[in-house]
Structure formats: C-alpha cells, structure tokens
N, C-alpha and C. Protein backbone atom coordinates (compact mmCIF):
# COMPACT_ATOMS: atom_id res chain seq x y z
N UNK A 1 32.26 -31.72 28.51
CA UNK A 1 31.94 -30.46 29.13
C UNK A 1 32.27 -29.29 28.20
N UNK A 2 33.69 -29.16 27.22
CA UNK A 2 33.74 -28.37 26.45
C UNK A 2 33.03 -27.80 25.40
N UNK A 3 32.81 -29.35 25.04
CA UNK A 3 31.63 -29.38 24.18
C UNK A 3 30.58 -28.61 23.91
N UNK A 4 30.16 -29.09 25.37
CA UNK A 4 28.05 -28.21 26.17
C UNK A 4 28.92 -26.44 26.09
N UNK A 5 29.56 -26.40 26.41
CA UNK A 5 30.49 -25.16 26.79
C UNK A 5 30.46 -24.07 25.50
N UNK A 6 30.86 -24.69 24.34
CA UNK A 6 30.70 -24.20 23.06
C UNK A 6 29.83 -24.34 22.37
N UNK A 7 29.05 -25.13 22.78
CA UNK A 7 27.62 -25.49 22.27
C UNK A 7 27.12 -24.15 22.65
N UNK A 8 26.89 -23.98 23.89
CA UNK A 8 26.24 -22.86 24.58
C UNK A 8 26.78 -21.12 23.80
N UNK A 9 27.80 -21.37 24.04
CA UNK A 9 28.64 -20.43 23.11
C UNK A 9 28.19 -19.27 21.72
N UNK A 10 28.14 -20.77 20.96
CA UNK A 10 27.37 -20.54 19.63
C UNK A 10 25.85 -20.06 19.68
N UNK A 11 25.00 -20.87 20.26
CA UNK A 11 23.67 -20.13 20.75
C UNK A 11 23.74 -18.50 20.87
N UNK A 12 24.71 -18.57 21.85
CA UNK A 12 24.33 -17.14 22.56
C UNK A 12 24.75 -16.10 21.47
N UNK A 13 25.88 -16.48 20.87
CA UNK A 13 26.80 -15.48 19.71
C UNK A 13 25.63 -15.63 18.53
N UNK A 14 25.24 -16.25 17.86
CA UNK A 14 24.09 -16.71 17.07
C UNK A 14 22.97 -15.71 17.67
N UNK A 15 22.51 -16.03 18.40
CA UNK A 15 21.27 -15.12 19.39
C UNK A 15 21.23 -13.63 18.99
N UNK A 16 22.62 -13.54 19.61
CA UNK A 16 22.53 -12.11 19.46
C UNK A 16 22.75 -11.43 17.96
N UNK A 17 22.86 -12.07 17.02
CA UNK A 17 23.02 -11.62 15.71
C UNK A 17 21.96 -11.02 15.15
N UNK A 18 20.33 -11.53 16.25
CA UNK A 18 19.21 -11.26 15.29
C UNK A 18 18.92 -10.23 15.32
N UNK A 19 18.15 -9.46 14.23
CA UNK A 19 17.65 -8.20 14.47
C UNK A 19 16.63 -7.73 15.09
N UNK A 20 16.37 -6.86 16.01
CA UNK A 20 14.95 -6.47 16.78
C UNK A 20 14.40 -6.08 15.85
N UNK A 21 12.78 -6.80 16.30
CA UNK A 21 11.93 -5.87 15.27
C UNK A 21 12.16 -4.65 14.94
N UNK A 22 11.33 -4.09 14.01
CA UNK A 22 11.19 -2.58 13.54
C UNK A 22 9.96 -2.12 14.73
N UNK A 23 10.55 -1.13 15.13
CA UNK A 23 8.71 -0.66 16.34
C UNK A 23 7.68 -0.09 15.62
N UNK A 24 6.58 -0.40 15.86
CA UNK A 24 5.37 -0.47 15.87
C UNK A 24 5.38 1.16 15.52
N UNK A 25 4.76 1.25 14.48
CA UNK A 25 3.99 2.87 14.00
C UNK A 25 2.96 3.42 15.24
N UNK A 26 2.89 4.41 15.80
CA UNK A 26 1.52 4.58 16.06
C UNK A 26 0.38 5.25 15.21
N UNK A 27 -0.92 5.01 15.66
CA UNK A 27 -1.48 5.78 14.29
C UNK A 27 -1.10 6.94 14.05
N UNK A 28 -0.73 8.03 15.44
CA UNK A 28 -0.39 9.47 14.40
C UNK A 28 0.40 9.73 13.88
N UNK A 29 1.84 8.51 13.87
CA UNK A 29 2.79 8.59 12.73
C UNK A 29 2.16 8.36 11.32
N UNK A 30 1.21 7.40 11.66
CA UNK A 30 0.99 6.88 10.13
C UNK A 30 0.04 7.39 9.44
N UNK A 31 -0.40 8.31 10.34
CA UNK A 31 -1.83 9.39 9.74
C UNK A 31 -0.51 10.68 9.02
N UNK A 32 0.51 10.69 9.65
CA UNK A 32 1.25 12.02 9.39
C UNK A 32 2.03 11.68 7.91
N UNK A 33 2.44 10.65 7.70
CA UNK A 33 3.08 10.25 6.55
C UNK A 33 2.11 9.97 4.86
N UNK A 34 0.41 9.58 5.90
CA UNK A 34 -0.18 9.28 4.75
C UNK A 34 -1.32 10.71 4.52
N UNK A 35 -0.63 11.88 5.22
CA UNK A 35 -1.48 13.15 4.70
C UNK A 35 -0.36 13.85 4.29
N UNK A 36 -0.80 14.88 3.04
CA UNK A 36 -0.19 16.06 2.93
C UNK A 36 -1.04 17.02 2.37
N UNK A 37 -0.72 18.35 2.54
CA UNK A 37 -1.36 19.58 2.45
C UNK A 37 -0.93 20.05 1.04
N UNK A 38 -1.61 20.88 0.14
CA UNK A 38 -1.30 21.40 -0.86
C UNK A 38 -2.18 23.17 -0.59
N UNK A 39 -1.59 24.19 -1.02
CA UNK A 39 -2.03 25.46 -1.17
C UNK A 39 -2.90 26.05 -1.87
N UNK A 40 -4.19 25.42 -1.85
CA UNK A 40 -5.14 25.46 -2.78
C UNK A 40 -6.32 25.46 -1.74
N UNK A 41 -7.82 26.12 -2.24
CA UNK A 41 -8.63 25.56 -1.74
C UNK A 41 -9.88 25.10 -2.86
N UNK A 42 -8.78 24.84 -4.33
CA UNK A 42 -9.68 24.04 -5.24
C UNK A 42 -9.32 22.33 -4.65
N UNK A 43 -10.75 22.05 -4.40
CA UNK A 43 -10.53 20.66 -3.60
C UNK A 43 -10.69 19.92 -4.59
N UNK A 44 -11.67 20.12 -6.21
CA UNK A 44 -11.81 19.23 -7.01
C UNK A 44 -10.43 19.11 -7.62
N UNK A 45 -10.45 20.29 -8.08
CA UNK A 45 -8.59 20.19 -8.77
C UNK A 45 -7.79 19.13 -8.49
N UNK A 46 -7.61 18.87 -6.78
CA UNK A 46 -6.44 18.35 -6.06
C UNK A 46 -7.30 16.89 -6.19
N UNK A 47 -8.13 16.44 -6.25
CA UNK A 47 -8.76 15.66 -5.96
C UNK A 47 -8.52 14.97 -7.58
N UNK A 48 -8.92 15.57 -8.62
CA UNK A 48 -8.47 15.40 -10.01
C UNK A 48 -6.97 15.13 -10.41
N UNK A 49 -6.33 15.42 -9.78
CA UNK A 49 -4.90 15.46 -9.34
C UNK A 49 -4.70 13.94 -8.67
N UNK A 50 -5.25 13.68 -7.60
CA UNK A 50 -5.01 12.24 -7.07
C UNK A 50 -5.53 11.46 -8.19
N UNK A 51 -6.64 11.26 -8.50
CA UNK A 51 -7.48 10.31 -9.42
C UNK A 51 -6.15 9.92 -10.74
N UNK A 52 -6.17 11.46 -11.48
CA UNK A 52 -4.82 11.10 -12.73
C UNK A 52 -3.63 10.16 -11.96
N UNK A 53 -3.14 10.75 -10.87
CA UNK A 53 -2.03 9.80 -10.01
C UNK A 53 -1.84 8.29 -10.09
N UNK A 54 -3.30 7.97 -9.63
CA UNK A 54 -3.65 6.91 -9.34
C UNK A 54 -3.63 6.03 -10.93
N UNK A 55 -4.35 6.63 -11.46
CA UNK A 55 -4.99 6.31 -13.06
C UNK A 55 -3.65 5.51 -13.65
N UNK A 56 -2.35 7.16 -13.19
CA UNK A 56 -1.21 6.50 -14.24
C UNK A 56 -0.48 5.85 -13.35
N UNK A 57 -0.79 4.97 -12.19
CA UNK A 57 -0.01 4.04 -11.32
C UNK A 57 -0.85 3.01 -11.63
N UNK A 58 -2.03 2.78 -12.58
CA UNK A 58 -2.55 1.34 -12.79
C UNK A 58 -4.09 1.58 -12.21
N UNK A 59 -3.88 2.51 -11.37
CA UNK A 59 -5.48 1.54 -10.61
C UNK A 59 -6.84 2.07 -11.24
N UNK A 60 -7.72 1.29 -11.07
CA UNK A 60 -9.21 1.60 -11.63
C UNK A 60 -9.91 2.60 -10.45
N UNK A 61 -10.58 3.50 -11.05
CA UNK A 61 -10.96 3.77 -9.74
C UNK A 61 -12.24 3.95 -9.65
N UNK A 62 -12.64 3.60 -8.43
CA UNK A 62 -13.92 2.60 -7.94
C UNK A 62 -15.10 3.65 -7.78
N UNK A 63 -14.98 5.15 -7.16
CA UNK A 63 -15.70 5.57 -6.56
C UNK A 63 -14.73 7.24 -6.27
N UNK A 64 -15.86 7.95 -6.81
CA UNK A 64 -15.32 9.25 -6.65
C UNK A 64 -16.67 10.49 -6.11
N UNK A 65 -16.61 10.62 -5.29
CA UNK A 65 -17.10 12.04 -4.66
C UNK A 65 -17.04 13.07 -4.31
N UNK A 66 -16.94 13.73 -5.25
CA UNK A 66 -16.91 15.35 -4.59
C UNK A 66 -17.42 16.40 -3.56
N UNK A 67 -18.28 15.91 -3.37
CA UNK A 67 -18.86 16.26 -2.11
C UNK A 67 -18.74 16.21 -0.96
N UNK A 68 -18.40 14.60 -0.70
CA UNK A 68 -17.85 14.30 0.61
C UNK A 68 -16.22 13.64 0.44
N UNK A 69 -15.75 14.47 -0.74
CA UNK A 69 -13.73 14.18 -0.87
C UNK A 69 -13.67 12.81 -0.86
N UNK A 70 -14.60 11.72 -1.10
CA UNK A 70 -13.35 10.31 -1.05
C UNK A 70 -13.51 9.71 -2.15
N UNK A 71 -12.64 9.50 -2.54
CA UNK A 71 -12.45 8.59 -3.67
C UNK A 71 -11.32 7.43 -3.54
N UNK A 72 -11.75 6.36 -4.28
CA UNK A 72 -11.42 5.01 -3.99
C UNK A 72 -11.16 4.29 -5.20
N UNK A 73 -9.96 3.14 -5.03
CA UNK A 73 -9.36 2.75 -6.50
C UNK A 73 -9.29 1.34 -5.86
N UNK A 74 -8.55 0.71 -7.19
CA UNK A 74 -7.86 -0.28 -7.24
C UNK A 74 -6.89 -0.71 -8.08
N UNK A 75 -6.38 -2.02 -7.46
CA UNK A 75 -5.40 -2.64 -8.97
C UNK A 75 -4.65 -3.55 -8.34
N UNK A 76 -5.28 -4.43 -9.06
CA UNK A 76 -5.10 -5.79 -9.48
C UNK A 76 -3.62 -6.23 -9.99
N UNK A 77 -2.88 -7.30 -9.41
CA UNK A 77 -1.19 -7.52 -10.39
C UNK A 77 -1.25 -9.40 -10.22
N UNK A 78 -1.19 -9.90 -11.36
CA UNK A 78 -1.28 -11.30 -11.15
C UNK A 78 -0.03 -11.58 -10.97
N UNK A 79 0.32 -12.62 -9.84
CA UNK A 79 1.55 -12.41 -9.36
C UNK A 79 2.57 -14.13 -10.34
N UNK A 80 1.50 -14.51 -11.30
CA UNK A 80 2.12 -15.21 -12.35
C UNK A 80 3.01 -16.45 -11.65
N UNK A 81 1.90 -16.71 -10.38
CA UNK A 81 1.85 -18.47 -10.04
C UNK A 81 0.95 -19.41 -10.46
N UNK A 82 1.21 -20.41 -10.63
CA UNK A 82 -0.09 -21.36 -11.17
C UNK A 82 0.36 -22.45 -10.29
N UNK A 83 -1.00 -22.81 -10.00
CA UNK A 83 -1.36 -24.23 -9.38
C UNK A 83 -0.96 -25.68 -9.84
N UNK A 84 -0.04 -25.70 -10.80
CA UNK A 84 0.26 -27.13 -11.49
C UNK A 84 0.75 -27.88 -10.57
N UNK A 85 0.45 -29.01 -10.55
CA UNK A 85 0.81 -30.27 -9.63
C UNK A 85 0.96 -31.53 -10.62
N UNK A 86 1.50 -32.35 -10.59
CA UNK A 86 1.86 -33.31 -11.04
C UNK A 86 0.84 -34.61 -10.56
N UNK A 87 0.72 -34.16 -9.83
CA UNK A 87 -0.76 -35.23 -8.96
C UNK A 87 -1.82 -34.41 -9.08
N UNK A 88 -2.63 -34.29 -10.18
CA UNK A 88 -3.56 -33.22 -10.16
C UNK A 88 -4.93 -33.87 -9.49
N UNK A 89 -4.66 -35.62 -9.58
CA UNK A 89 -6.19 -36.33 -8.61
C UNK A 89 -6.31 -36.09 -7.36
N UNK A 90 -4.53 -36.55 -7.08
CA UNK A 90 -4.29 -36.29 -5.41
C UNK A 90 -4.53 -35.49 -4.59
N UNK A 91 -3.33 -34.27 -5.39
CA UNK A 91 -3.37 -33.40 -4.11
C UNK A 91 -3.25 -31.85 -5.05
N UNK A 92 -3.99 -32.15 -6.23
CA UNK A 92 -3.58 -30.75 -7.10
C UNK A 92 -4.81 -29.88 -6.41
N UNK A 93 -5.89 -30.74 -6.14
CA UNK A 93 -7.38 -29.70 -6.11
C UNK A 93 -7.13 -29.00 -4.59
N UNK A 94 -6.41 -28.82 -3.67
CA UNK A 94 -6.57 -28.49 -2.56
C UNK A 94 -5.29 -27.60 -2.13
N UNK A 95 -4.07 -27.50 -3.36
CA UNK A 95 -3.05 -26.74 -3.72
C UNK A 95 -4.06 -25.25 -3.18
N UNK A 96 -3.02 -24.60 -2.57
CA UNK A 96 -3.62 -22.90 -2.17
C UNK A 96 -1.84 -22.65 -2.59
N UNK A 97 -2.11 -21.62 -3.68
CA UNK A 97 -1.25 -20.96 -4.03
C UNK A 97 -1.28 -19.07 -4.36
N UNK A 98 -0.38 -18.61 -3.70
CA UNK A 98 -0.37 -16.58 -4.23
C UNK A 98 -0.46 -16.26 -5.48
N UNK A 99 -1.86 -15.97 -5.78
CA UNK A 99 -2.17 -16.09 -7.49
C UNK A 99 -1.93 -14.52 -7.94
N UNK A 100 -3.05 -13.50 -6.98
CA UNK A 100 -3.10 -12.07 -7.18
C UNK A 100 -2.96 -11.26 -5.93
N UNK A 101 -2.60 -10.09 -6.32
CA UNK A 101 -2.71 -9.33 -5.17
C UNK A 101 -3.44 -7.76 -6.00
N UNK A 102 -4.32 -7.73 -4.47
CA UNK A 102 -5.05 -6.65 -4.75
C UNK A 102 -4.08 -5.39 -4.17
N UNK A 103 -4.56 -4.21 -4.81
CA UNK A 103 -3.70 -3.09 -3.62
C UNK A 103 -5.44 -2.01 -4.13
N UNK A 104 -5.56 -1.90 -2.46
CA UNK A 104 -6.88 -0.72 -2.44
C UNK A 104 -6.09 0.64 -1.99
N UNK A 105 -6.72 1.74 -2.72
CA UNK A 105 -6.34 3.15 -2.40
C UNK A 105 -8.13 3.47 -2.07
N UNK A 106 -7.74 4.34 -0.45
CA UNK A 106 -8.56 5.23 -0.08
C UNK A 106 -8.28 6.57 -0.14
N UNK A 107 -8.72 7.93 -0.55
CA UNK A 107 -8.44 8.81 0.06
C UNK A 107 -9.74 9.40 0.26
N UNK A 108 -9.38 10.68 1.39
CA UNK A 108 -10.23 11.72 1.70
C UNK A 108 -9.47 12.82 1.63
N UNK A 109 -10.15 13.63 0.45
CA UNK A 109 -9.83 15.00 -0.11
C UNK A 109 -10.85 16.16 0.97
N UNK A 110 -9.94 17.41 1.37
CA UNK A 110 -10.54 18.06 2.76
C UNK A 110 -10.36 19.68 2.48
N UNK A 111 -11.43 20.41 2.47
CA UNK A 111 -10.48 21.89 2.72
C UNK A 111 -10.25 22.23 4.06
N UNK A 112 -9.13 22.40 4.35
CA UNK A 112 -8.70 23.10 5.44
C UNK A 112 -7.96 24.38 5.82
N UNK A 113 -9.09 25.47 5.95
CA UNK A 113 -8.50 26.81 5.98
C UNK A 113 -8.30 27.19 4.71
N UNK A 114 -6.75 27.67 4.04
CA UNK A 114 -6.67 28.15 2.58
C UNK A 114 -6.25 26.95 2.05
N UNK A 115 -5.84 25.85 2.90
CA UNK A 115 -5.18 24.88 2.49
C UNK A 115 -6.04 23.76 1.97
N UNK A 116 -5.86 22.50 1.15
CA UNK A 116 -6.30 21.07 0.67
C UNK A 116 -5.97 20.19 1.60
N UNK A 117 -6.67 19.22 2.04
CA UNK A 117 -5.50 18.33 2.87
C UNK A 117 -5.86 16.97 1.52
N UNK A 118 -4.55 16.00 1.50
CA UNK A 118 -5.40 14.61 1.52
C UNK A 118 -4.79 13.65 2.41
N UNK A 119 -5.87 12.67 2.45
CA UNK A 119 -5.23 11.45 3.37
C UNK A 119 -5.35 10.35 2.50
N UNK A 120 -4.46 9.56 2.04
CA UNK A 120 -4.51 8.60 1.72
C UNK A 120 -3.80 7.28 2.19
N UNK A 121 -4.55 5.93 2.07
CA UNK A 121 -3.88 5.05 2.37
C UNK A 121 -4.57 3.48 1.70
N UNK A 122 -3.39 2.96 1.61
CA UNK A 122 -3.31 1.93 0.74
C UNK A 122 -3.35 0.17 1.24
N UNK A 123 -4.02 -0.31 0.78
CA UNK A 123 -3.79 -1.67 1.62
C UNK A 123 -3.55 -2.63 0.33
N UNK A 124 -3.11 -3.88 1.10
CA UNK A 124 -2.87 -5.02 -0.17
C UNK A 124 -3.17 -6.03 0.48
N UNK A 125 -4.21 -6.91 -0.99
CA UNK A 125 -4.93 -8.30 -0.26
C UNK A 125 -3.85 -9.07 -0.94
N UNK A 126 -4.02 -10.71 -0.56
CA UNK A 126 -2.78 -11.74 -1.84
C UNK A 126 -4.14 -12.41 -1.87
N UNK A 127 -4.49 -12.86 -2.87
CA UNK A 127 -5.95 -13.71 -3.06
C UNK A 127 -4.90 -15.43 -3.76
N UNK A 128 -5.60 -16.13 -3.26
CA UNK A 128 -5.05 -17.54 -3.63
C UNK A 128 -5.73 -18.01 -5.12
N UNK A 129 -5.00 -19.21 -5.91
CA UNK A 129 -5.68 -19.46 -6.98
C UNK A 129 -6.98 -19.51 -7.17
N UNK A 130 -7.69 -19.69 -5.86
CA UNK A 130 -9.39 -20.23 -5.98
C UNK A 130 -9.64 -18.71 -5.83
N UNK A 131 -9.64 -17.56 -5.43
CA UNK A 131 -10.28 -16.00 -5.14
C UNK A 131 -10.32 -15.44 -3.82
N UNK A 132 -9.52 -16.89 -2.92
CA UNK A 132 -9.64 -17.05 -0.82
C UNK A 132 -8.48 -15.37 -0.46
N UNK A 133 -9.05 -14.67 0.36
CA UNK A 133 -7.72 -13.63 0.65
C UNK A 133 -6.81 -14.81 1.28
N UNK A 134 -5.26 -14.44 1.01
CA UNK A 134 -4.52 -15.88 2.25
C UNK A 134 -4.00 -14.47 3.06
N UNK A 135 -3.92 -13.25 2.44
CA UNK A 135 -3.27 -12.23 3.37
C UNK A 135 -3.66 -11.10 3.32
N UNK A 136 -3.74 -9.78 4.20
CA UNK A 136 -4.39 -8.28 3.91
C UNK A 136 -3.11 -7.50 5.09
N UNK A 137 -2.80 -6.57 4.06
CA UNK A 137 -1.73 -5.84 5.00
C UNK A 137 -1.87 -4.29 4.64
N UNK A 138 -2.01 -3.66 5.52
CA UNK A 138 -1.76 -2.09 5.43
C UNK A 138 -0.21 -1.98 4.85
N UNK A 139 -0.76 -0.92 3.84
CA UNK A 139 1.00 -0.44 3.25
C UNK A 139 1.52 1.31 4.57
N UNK A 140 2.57 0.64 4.89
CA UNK A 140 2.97 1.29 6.00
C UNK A 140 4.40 2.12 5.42
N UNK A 141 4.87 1.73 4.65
CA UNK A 141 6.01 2.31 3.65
C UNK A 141 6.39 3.81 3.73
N UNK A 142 6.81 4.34 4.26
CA UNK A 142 6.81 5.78 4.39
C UNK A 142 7.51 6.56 3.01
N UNK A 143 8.31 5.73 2.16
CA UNK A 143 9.03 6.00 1.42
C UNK A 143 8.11 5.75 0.05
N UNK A 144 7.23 4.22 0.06
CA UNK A 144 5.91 4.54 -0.79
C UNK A 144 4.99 6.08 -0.69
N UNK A 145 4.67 6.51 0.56
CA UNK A 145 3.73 7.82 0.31
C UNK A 145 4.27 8.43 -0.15
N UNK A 146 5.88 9.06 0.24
CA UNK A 146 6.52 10.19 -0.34
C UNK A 146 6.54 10.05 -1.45
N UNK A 147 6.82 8.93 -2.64
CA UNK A 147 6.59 8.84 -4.15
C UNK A 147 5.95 9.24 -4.56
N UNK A 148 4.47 8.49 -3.65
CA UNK A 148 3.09 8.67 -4.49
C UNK A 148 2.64 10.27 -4.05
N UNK A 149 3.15 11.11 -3.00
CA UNK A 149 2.56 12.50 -3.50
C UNK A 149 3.27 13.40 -4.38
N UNK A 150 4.64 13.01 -4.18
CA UNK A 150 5.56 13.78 -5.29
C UNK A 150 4.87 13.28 -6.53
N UNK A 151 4.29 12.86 -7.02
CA UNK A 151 3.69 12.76 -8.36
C UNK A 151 2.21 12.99 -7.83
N UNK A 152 1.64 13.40 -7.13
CA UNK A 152 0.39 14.61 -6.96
C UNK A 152 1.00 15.87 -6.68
N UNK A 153 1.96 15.89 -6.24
CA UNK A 153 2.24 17.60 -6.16
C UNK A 153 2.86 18.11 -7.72
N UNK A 154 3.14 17.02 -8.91
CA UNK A 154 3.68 17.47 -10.16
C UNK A 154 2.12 17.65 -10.32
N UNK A 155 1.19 16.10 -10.23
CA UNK A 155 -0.10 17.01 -11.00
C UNK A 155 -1.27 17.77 -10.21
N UNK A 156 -0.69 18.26 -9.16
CA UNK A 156 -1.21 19.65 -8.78
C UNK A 156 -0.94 20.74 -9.56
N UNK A 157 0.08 20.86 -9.61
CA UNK A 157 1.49 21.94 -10.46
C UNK A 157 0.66 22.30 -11.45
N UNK A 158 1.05 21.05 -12.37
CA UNK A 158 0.27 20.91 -13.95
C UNK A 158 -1.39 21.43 -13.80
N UNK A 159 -2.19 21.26 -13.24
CA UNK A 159 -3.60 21.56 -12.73
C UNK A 159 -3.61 23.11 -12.49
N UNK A 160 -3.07 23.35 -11.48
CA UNK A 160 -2.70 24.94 -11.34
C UNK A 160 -2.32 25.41 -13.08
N UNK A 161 -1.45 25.19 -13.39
CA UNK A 161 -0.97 25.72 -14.73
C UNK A 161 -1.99 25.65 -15.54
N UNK A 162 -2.63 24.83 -15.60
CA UNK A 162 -3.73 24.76 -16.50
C UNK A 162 -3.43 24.07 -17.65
N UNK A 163 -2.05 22.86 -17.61
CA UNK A 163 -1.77 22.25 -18.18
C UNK A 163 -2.16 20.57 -18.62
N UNK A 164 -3.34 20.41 -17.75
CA UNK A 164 -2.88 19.27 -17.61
C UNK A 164 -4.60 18.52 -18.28
C-alpha cells in the first residue's frame, strides 16, 4: 500500500514540474511586433533599406515592387546532415533526414500619412535529403523582429544621410 502511496506521490510531484505552454499569439500581437513605422514618406528609400537588410542577413531576394511595396527574399542554410547508412541496400534509400532549411521573408512597404509602415514576416521550411518539406513554421520570435528592424532603422539612418 505504501508503495502505490508513493508511487502516486511521485507522479503527482513529477506532474506538476511541467511547464504550461507558452499562450498562443493572437494575430494582432503578431501583426504588432512584425510592423514598424519609420518617419519618412520616401517609401522606396525604406524599402531599399529592407532589401540591403535582408541582402546583408544572407537572403536572395526574389521579388521587388515598388509600386505595390512587397518585396520577397530568401535563404537557404544547409543544416550539414547527410543520409549515410551503413545498410545503404536496406534501409539507406528511404532514410528522411533535416538536410536544409529554407527561411522566406515577406514584406509590405506602405505610406501611411507622413509616416512608412513595414510589415514583415518570416517563415522557415526544413526540406529533407530528397527536397520533401518535413516542416513549415512561422517565425513568431519577437526578439528576432526587434533585431531585424534595428538594423533597418541603422539603414534608414544611413539612407536619410545619404550615406549609404
């Protein structure tokens, strides 16, 4: 009986150790973290400003419009797994392993009033050795956006200055 007694014990003390999830973003948190405003209503500038951003964080970028503000990147990071198996007749050909991961940048560049807005947001695929997505996740990071505009608001700065 002591036993079941402390058995039970441990469960419950164990149990409660785990952590609750993190709660759920709603979108207008995550619209609020992945926009910010700059004091301009040169939209190409700011927009030239993201693109360099992007450029010197790696990514290619895919698609740029001025007209209708969006421009779109990428970049590629091989995540430097390989498929080797030792049974390569057996069971090497059907190995699914995390080969690359993609990370896509969207934004939409906006004038609003005297102000720029942008919105950007970022997603990441994991593509397996054969090219299969095995995963796609929105980057939700709040501490990623704040990086990535503090280095658009330097090359805003620089842009304004006419430095850049």
């Amino acid at each position: 009986m002591k036993k079941y007694l402390f058995l039970s014990l441990i469960v419950v003390v164990l149990g409660a150790c785990v952590a609750a999830p993190a709660p759920k973003k709603t979108p207008l948190e995550i619209r609020e973290f992945q926009t910010r405003s700059y004091d301009t209503k040169d939209v190409k500038l700011v927009m030239k400003s993201v693109m360099h951003t992007l450029q010197d964080e790696g990514f290619m970028i895919k698609q740029a419009n001025v007209d209708l503000g969006l421009l779109t990147a990428q970049k590629e990071v091989d995540l430097g797994r390989n498929s080797f198996s030792p049974f390569p007749s057996r069971f090497g050909s059907d190995v699914r392993v995390a080969n690359n991961a993609i990370t896509e940048a969207s934004a939409n560049i906006s004038e609003y009033g005297e102000e720029t807005r942008v919105r950007i947001n970022f997603q990441q695929k994991v593509l397996d050795n054969k090219g299969v997505t095995m995963k796609v996740r929105q980057i939700q990071d709040t501490q990623f956006y704040q990086t990535f505009f503090s280095k658009v608001d330097k090359a805003v700065f620089l842009g304004k200055e006419k430095v850049q």
